[in-house]
C-alpha atoms as a PDB file:
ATOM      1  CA  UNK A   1       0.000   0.000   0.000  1.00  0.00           C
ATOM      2  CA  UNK A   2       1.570   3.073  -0.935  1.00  0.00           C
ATOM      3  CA  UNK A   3       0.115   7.004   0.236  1.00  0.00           C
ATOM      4  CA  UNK A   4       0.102   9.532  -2.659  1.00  0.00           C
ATOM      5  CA  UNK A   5      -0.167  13.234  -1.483  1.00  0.00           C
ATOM      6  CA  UNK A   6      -2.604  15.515  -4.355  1.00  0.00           C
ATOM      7  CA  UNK A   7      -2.533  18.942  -4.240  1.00  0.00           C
ATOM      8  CA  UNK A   8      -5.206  20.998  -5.507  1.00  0.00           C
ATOM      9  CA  UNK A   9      -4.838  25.147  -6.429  1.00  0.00           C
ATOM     10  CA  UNK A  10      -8.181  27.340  -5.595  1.00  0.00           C
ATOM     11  CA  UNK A  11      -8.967  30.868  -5.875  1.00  0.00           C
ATOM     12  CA  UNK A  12     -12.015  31.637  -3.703  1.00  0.00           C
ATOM     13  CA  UNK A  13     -12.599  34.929  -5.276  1.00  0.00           C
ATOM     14  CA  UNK A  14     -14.019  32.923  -8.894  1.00  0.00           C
ATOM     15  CA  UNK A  15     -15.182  29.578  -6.519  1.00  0.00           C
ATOM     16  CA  UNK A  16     -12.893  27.110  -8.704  1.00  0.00           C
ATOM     17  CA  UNK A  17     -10.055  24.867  -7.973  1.00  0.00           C
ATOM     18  CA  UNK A  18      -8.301  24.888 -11.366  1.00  0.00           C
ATOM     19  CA  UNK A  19      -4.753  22.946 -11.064  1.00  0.00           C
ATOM     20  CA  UNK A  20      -4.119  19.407  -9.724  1.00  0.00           C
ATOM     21  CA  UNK A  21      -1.116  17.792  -9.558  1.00  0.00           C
ATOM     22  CA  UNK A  22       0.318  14.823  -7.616  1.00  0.00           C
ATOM     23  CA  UNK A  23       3.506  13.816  -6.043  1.00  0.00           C
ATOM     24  CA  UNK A  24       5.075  11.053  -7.560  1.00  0.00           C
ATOM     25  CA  UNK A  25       7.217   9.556  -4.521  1.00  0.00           C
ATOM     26  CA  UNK A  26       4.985   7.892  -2.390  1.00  0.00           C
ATOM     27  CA  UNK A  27       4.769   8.222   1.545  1.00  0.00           C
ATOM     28  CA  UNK A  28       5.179   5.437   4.085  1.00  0.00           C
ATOM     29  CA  UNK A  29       2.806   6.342   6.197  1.00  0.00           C
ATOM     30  CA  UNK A  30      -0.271   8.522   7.126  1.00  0.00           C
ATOM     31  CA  UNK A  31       1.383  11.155   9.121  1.00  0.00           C
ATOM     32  CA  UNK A  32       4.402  11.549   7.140  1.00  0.00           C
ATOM     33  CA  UNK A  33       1.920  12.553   4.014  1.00  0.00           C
ATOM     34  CA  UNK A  34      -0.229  14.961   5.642  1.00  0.00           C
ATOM     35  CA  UNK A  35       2.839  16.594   7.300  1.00  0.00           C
ATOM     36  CA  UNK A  36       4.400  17.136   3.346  1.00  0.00           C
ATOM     37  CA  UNK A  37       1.336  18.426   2.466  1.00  0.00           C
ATOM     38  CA  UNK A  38       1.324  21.018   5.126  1.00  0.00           C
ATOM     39  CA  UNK A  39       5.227  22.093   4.343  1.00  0.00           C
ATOM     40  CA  UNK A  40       4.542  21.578   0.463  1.00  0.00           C
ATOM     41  CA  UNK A  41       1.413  24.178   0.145  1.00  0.00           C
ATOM     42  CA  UNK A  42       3.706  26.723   2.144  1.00  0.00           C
ATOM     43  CA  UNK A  43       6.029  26.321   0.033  1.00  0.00           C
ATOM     44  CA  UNK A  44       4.534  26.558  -3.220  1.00  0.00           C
ATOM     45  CA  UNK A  45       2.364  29.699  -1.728  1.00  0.00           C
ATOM     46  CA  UNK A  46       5.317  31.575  -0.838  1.00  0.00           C
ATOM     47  CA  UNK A  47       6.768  31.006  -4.500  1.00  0.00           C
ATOM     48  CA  UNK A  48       3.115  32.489  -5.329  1.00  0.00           C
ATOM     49  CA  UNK A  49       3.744  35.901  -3.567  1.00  0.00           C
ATOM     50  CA  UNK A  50       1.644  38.119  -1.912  1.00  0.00           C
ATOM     51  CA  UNK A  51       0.052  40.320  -4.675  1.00  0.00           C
ATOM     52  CA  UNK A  52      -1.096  36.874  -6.531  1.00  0.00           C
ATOM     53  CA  UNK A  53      -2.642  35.565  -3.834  1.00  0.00           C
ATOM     54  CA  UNK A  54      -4.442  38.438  -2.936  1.00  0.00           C
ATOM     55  CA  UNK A  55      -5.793  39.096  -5.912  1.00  0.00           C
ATOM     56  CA  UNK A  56      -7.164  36.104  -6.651  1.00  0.00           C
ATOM     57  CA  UNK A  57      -7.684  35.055  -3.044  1.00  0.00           C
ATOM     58  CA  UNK A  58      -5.536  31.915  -3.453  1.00  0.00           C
ATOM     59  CA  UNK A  59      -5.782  28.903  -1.302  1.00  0.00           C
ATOM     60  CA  UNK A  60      -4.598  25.222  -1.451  1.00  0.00           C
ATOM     61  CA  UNK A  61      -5.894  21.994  -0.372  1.00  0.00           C
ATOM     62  CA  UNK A  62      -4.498  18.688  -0.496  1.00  0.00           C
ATOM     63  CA  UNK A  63      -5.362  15.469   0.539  1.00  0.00           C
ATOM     64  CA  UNK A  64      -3.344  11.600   1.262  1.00  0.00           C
ATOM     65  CA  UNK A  65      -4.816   8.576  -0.589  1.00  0.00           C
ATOM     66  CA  UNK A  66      -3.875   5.379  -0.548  1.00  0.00           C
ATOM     67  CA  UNK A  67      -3.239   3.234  -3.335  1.00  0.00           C
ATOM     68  CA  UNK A  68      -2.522  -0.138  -3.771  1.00  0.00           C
ATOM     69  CA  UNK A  69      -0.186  -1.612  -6.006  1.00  0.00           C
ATOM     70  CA  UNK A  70       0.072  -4.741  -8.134  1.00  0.00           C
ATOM     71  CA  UNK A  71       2.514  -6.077  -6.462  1.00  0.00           C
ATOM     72  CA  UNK A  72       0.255  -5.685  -2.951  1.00  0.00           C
ATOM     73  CA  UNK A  73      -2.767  -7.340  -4.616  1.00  0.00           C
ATOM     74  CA  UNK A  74      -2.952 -10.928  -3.847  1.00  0.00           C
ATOM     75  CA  UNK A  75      -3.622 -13.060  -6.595  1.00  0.00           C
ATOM     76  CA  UNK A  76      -7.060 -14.450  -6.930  1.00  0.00           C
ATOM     77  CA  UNK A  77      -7.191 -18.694  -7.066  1.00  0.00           C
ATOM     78  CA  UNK A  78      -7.643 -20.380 -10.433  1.00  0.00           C
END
């Protein structure tokens, strides 16, 4: 099982989240994810700057999701 951290670009001045992206490394656990998310959205909103975010009243959310991979699926009987 492998956690995948998504973060999502909004403006609530027009109501829209328009940009998605994902990380590609995934996280070991739970808390490690949500803690990069945290330290990631800071980041990219300081590379933002103030002005941008103020005029278009810029916010971002992210979320952790896990996902399994094939080599965690257990294979069905024949």
């Amino acid at each position: 099982m492998n956690i995948f951290l998504t973060l999502i670009l909004c403006s609530a001045l027009e109501g829209t989240c328009s940009q998605m992206w994902q990380k590609n490394d995934p996280f070991p656990d739970w808390s490690t994810c949500m803690n990069a998310g945290y330290i990631h959205s800071k980041e990219f909103m300081e590379s933002l700057g103030p002005a941008l975010i103020n005029e278009k009243q810029l916010f971002i959310k992210f979320y952790c999701e896990k996902k399994v991979n094939n080599t965690d699926q257990t294979k069905s009987p024949t």
